[in-house]
C-alpha atoms as a PDB file:
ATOM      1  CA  UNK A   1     187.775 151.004 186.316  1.00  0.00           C
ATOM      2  CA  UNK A   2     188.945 150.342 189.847  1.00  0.00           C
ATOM      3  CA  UNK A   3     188.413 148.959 193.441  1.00  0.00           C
ATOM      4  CA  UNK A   4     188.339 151.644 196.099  1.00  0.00           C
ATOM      5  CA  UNK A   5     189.060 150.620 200.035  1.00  0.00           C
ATOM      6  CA  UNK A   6     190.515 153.532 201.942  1.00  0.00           C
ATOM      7  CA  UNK A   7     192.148 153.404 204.944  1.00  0.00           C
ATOM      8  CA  UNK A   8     189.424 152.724 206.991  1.00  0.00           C
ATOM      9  CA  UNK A   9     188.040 149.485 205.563  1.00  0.00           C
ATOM     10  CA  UNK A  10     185.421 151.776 203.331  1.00  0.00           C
ATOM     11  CA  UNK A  11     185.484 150.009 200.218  1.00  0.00           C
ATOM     12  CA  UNK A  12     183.384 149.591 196.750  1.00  0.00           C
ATOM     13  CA  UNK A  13     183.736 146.868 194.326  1.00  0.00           C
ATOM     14  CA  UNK A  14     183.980 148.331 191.354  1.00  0.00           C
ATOM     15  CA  UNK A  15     184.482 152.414 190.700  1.00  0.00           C
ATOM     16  CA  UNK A  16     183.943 153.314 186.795  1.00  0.00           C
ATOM     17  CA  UNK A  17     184.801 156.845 185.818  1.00  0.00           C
ATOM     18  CA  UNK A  18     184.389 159.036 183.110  1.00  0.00           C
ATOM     19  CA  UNK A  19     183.990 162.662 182.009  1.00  0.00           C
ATOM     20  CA  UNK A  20     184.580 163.247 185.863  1.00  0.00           C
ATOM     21  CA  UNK A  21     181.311 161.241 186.422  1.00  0.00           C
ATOM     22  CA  UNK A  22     181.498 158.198 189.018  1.00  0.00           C
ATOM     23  CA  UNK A  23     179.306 154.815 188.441  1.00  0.00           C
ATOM     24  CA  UNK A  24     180.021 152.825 191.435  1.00  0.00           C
ATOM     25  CA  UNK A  25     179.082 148.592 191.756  1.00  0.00           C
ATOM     26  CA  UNK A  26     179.015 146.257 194.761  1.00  0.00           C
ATOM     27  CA  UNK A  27     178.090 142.797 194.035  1.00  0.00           C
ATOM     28  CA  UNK A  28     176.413 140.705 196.475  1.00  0.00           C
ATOM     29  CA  UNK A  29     175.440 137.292 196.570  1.00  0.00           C
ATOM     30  CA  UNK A  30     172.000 137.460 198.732  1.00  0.00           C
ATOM     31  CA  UNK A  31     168.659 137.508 197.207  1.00  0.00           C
ATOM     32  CA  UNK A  32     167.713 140.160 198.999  1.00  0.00           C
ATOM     33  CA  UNK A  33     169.397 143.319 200.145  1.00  0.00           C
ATOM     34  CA  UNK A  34     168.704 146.236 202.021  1.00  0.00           C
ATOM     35  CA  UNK A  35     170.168 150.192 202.408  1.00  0.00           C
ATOM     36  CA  UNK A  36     173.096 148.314 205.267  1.00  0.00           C
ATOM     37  CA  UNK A  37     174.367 146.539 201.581  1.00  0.00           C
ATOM     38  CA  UNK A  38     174.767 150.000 200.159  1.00  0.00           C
ATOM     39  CA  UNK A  39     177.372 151.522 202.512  1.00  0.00           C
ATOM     40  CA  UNK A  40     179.931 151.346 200.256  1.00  0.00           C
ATOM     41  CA  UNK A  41     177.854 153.279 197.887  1.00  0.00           C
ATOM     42  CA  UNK A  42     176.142 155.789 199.753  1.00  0.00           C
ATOM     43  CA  UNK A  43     179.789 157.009 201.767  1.00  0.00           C
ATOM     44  CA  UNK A  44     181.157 157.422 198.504  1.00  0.00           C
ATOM     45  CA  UNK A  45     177.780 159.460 196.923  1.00  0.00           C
ATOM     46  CA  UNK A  46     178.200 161.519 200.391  1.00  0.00           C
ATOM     47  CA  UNK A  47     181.761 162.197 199.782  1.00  0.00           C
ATOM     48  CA  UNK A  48     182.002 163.136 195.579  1.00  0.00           C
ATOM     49  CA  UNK A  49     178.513 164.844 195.385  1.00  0.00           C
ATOM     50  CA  UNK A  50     177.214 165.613 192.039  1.00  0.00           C
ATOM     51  CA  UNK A  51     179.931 163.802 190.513  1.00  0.00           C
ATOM     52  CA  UNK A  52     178.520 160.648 191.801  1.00  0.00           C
ATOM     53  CA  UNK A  53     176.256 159.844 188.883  1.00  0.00           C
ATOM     54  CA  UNK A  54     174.789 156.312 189.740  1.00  0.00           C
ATOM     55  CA  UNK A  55     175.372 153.377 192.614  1.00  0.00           C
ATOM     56  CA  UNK A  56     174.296 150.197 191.962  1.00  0.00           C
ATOM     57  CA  UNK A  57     173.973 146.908 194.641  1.00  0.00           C
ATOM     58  CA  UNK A  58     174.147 143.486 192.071  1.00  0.00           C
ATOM     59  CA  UNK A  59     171.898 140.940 193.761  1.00  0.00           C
ATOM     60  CA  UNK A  60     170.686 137.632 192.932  1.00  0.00           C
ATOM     61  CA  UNK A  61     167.050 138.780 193.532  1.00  0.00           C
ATOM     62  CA  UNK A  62     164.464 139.064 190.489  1.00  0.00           C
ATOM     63  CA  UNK A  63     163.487 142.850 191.116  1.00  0.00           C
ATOM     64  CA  UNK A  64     164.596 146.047 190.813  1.00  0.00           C
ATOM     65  CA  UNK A  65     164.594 149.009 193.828  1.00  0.00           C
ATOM     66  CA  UNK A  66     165.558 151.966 194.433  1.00  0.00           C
ATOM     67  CA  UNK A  67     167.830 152.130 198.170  1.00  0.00           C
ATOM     68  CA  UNK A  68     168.313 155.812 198.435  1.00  0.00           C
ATOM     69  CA  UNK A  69     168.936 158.452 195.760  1.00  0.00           C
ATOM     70  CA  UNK A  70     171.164 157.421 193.425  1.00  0.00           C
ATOM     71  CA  UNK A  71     171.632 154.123 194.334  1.00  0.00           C
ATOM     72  CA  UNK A  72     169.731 151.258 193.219  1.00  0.00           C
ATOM     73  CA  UNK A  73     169.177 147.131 193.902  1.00  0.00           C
ATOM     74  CA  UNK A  74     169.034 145.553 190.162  1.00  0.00           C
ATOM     75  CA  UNK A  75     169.179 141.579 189.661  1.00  0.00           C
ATOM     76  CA  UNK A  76     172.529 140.540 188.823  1.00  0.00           C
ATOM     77  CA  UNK A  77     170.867 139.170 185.710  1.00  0.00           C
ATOM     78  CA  UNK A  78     170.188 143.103 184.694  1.00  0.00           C
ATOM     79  CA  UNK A  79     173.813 142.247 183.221  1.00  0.00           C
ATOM     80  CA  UNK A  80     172.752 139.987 180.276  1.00  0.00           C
ATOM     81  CA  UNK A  81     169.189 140.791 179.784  1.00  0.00           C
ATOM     82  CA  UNK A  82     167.979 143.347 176.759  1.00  0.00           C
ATOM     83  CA  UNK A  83     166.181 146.141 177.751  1.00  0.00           C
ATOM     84  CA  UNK A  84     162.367 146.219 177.627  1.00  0.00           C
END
C-alpha cells in the first residue's frame, strides 16, 4: 500500500497491490464528481494495462457510478456499509 506522484505532479492516493494486480483510491471530499476527478486513476489504468484491476474515486455522494472502465464513483460510506 502506497502513494504514487511521479515527477510530473501525476499522483493517486492510495496504490494497493497484489499478485501483480493494482487497486488504485483517490478520495475526494465533493458530493459529486465527475471523469476530471479520475485523472489520477485513468493515467495510471492507461499506463499498467491489464494489471490495473480496479480504480475507485471515494466521494461523499449517496450513489454509485461507473466513470470509465475500470474506474468507479462509490460513496465514501461504501467503506463501512455491509453488502446487500
Amino acid at each position: 500500500m502506497f502513494h504514487l506522484r511521479d515527477r510530473e505532479a501525476k499522483e493517486v492516493d492510495l496504490v494497493l497491490e497484489r499478485n501483480n494486480r493494482i487497486a488504485a483510491i483517490e478520495v475526494k471530499s465533493a458530493t459529486s464528481v465527475d471523469r476530471s476527478d479520475a485523472h489520477g486513476l485513468i493515467w495510471l489504468r492507461n499506463k499498467l494495462g491489464t494489471n490495473f484491476h480496479i480504480g475507485v474515486v471515494l466521494y461523499t455522494g449517496t450513489i454509485p457510478y461507473q466513470l470509465d472502465d475500470r474506474i468507479w464513483a462509490l460513496p465514501i460510506s461504501t467503506l463501512w456499509q455491509r453488502p446487500s
